[in-house]
PDB file of N, CA and C in Angstrom:
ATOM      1  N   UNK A   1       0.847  -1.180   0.000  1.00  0.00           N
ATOM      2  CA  UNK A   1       0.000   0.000   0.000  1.00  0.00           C
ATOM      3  C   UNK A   1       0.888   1.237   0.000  1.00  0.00           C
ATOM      4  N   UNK A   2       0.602   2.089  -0.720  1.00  0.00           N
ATOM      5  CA  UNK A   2       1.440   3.345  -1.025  1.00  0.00           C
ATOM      6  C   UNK A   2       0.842   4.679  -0.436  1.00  0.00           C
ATOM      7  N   UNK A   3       1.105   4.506   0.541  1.00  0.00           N
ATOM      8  CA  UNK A   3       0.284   6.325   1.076  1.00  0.00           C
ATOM      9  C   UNK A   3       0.974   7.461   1.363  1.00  0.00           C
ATOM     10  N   UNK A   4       1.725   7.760   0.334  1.00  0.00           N
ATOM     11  CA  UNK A   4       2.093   8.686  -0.179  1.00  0.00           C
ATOM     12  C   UNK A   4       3.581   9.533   0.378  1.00  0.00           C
ATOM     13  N   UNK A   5       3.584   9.061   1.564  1.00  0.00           N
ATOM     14  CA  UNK A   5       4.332   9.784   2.274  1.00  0.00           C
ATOM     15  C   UNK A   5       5.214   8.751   3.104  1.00  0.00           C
ATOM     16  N   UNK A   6       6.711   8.928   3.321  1.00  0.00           N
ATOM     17  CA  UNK A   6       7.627   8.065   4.367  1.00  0.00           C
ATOM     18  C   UNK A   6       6.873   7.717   5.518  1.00  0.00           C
ATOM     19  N   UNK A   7       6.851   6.353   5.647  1.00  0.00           N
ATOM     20  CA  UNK A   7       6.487   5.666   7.078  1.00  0.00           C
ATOM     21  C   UNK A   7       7.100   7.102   8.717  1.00  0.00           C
ATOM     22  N   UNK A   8       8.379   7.279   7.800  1.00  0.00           N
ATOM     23  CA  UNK A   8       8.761   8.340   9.219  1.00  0.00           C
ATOM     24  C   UNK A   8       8.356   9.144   9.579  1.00  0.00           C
ATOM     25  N   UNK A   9       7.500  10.097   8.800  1.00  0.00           N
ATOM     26  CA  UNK A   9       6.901  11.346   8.987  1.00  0.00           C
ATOM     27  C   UNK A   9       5.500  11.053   8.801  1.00  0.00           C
ATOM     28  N   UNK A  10       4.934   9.619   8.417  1.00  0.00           N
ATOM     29  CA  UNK A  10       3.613   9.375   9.367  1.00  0.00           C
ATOM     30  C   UNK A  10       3.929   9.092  10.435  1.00  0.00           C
ATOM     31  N   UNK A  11       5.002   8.061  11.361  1.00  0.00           N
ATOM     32  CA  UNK A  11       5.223   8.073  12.909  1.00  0.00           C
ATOM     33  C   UNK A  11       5.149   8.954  13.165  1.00  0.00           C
ATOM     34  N   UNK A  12       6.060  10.401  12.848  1.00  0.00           N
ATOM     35  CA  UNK A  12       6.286  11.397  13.742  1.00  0.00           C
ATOM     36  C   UNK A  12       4.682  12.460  13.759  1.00  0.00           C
ATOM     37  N   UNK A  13       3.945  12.368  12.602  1.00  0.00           N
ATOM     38  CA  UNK A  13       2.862  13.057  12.736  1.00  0.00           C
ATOM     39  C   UNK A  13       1.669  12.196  13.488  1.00  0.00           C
ATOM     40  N   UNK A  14       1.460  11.302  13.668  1.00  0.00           N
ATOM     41  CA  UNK A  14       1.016  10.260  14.888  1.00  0.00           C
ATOM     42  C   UNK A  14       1.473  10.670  16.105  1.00  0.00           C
ATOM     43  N   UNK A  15       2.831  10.507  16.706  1.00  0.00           N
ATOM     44  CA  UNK A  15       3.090  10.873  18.059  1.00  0.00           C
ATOM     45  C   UNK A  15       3.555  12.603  18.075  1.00  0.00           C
ATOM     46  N   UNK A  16       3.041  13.248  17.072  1.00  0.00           N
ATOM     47  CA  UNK A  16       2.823  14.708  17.757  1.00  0.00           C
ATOM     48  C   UNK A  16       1.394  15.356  17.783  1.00  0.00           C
ATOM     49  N   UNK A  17       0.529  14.414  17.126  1.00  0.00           N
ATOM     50  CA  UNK A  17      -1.457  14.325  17.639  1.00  0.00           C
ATOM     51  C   UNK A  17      -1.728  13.522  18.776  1.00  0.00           C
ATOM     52  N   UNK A  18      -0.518  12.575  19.079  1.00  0.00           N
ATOM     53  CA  UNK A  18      -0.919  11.583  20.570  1.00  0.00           C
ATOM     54  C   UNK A  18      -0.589  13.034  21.908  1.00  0.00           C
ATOM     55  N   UNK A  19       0.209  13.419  21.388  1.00  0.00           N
ATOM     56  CA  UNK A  19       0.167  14.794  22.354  1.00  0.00           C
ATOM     57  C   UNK A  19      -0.472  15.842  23.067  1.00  0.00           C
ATOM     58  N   UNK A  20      -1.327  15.684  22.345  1.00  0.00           N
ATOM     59  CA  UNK A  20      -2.120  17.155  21.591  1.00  0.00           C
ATOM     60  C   UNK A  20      -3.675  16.797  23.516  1.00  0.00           C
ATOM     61  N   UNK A  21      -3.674  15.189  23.486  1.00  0.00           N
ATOM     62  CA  UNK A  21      -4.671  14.962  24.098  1.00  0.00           C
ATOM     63  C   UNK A  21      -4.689  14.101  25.429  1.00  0.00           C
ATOM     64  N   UNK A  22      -3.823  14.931  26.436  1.00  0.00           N
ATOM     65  CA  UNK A  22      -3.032  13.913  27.592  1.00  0.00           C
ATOM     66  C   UNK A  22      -4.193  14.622  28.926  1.00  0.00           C
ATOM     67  N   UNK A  23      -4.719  14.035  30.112  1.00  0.00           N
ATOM     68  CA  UNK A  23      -5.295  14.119  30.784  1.00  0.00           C
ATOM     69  C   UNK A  23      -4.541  14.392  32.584  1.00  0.00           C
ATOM     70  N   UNK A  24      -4.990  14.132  33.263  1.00  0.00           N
ATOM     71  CA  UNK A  24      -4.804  13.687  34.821  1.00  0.00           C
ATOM     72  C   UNK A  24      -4.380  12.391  35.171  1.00  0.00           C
ATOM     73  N   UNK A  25      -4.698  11.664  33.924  1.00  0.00           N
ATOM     74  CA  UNK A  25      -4.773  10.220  34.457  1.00  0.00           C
ATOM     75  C   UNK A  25      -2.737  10.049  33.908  1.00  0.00           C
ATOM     76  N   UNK A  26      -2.615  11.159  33.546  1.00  0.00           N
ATOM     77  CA  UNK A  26      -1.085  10.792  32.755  1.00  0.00           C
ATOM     78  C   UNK A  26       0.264  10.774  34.013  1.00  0.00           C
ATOM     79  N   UNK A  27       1.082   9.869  34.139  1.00  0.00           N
ATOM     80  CA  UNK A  27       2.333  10.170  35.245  1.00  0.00           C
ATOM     81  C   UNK A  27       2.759  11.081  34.700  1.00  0.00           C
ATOM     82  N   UNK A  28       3.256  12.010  33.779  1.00  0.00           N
ATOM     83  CA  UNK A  28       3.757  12.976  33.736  1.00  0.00           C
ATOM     84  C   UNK A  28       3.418  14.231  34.545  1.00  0.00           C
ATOM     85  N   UNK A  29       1.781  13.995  34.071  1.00  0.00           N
ATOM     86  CA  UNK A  29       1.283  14.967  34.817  1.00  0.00           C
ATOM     87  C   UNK A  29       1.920  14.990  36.229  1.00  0.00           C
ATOM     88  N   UNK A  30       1.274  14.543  37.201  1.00  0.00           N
ATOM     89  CA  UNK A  30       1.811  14.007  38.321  1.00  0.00           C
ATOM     90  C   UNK A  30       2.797  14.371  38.741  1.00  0.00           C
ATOM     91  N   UNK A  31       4.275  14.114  38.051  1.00  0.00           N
ATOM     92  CA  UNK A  31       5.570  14.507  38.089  1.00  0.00           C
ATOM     93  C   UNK A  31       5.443  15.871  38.733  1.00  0.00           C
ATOM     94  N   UNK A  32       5.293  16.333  36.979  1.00  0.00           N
ATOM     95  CA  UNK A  32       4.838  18.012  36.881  1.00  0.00           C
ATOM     96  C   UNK A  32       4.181  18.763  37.813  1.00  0.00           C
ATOM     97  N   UNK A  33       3.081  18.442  38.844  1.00  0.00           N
ATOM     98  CA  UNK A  33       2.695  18.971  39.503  1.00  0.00           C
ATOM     99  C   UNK A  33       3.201  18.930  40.791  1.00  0.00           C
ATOM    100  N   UNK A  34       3.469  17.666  41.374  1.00  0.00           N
ATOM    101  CA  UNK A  34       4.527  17.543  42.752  1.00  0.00           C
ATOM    102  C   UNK A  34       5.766  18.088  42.419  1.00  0.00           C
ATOM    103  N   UNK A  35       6.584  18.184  41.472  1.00  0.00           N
ATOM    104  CA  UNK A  35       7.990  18.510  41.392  1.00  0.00           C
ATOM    105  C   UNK A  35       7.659  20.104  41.329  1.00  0.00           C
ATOM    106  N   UNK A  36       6.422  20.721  40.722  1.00  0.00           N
ATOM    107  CA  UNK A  36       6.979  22.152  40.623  1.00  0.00           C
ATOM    108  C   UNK A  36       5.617  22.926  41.706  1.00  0.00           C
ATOM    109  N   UNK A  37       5.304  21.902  42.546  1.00  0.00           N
ATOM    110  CA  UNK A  37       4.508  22.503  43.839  1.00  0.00           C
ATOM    111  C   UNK A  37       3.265  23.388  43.075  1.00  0.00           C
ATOM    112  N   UNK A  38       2.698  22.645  42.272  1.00  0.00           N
ATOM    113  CA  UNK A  38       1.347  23.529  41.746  1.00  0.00           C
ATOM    114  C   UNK A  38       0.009  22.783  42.192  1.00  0.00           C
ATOM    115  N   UNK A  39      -0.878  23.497  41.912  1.00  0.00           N
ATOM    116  CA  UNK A  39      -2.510  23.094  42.566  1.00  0.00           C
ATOM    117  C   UNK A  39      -2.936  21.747  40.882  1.00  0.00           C
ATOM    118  N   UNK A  40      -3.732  21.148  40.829  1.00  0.00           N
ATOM    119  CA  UNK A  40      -4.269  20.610  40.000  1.00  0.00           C
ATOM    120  C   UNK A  40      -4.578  22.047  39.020  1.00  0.00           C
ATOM    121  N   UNK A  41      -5.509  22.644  39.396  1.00  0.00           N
ATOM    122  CA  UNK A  41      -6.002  23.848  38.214  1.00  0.00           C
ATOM    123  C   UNK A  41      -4.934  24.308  37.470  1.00  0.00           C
ATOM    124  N   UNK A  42      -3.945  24.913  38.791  1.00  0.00           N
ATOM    125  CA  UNK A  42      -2.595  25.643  37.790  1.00  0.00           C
ATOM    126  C   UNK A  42      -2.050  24.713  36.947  1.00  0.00           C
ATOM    127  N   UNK A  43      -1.799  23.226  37.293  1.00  0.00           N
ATOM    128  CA  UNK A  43      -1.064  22.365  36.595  1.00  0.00           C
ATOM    129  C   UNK A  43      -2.099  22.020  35.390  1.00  0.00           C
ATOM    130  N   UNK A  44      -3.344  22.264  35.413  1.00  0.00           N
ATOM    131  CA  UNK A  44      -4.050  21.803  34.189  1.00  0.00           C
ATOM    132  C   UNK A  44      -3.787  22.827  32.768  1.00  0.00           C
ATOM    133  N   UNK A  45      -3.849  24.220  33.470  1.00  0.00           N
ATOM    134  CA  UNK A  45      -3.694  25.011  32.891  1.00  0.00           C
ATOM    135  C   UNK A  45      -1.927  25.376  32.154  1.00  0.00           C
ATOM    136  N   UNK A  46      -1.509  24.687  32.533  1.00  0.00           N
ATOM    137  CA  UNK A  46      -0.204  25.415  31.976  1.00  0.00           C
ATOM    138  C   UNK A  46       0.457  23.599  31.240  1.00  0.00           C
ATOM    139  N   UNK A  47       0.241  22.520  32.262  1.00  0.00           N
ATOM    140  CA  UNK A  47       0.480  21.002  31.020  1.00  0.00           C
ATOM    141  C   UNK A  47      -0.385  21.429  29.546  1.00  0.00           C
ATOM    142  N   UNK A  48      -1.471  21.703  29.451  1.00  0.00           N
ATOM    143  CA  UNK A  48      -2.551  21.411  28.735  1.00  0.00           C
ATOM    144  C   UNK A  48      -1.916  22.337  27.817  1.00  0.00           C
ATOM    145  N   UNK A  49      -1.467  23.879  27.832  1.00  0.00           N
ATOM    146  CA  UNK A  49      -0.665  24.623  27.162  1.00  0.00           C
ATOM    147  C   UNK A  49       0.248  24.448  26.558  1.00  0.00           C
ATOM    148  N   UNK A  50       1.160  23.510  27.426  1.00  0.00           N
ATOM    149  CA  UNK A  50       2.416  23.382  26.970  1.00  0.00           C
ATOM    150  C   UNK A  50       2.154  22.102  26.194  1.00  0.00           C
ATOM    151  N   UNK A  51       1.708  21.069  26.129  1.00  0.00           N
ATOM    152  CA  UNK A  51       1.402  20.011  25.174  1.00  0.00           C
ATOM    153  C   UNK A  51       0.225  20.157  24.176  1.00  0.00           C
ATOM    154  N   UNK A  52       0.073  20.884  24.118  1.00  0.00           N
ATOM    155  CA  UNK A  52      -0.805  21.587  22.690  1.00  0.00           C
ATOM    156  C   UNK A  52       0.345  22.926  22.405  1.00  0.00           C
ATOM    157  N   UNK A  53       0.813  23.423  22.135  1.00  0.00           N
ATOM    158  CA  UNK A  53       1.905  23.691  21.837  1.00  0.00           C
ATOM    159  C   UNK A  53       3.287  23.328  21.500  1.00  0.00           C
ATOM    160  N   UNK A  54       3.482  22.047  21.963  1.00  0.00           N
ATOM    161  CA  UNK A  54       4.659  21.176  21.340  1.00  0.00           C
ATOM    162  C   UNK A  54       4.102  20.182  20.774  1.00  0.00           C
ATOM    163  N   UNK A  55       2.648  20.033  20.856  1.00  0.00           N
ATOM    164  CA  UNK A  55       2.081  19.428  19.176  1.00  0.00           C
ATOM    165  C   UNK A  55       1.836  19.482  18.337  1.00  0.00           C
ATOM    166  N   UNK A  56       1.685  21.200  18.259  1.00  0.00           N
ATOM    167  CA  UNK A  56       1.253  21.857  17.142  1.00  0.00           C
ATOM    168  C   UNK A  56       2.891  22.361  16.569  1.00  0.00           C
ATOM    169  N   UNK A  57       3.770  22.448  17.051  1.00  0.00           N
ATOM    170  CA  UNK A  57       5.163  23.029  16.687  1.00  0.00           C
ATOM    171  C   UNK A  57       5.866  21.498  16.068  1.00  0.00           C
ATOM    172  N   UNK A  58       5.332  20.323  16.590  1.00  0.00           N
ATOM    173  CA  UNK A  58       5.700  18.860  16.318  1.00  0.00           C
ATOM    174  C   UNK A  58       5.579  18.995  15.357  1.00  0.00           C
ATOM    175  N   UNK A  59       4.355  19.327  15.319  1.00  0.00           N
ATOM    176  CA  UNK A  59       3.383  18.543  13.597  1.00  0.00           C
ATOM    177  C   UNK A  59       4.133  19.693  11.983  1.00  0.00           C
ATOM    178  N   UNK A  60       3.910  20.941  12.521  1.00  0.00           N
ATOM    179  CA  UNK A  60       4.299  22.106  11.883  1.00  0.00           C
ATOM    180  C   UNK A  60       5.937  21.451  11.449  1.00  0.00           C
ATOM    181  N   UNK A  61       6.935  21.363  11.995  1.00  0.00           N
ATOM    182  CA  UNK A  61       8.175  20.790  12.094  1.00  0.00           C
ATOM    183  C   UNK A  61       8.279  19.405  11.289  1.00  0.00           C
ATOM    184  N   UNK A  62       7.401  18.117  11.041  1.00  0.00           N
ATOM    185  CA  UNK A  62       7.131  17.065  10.563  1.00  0.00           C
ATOM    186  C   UNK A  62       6.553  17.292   8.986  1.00  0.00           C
ATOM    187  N   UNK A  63       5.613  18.637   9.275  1.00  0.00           N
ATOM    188  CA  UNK A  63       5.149  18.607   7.707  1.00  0.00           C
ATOM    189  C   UNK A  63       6.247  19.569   6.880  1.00  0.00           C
ATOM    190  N   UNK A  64       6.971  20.283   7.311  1.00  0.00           N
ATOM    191  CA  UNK A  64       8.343  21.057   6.804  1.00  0.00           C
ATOM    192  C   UNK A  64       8.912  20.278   6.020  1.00  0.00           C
ATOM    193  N   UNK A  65       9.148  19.475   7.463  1.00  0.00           N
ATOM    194  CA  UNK A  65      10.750  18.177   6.922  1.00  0.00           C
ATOM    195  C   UNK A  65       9.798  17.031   5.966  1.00  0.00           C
ATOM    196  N   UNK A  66       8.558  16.980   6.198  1.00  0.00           N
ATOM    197  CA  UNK A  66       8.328  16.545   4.394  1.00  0.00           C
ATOM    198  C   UNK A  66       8.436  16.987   3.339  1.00  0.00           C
ATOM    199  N   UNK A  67       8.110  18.376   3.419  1.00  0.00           N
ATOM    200  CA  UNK A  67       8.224  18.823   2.209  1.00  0.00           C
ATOM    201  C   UNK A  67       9.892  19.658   1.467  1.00  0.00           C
ATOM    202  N   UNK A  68      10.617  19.787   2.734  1.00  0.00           N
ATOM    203  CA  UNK A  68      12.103  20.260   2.795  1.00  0.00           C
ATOM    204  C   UNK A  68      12.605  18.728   2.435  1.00  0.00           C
ATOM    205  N   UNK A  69      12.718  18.011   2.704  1.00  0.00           N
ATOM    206  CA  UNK A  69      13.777  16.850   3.183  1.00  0.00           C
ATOM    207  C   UNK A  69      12.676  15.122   2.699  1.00  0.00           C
ATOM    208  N   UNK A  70      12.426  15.368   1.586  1.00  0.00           N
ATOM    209  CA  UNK A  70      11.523  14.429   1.624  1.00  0.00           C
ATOM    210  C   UNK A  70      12.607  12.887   1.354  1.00  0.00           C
ATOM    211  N   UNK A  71      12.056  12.082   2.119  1.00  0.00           N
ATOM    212  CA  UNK A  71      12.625  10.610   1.737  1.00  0.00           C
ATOM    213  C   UNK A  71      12.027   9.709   0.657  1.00  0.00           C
ATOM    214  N   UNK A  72      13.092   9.217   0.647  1.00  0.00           N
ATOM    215  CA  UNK A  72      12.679   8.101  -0.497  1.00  0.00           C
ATOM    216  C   UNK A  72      11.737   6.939  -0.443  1.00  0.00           C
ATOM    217  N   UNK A  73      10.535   6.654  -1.040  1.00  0.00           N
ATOM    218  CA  UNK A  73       9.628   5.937  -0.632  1.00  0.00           C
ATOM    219  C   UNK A  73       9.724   4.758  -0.458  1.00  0.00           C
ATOM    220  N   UNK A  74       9.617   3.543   0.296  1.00  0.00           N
ATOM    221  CA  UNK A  74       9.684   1.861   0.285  1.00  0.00           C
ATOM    222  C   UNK A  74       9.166   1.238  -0.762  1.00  0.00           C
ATOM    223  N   UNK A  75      10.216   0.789  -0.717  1.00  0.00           N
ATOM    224  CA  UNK A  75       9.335  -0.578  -2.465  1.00  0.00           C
ATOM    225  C   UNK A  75       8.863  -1.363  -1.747  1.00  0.00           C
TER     226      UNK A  75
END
């Protein structure tokens, strides 16, 4: 099946939309909030920011380097 584009820059545009949609239930979260002494709200508000923002800069960055740097397709 030929879909059009390097297997690599469908992975990487996959795990920069898996980003985009992380909850409470995530250990990172967790981390993030005990390590930098914040309330749940503040920590919702500023994870939720910052990972919709390095998904949208992911994805932006992934569709570049397709069209800058494109690879050679699999036979």
């Amino acid at each position: 099946v030929n879909l059009g584009f390097h297997p690599v820059y469908l992975a990487t545009a996959i795990g920069a939309g898996s980003l985009m949609g992380s909850w409470m239930n995530d250990s990172g979260f967790w981390i993030f909030t005990k390590m930098g002494r914040l309330t749940e709200t503040e920590s919702l508000k500023s994870w939720t920011l910052m990972l919709a923002v390095l998904s949208l800069v992911s994805l932006a960055t992934t569709c570049l380097l397709a069209i800058v740097l494109p690879l050679k397709q699999l036979v």
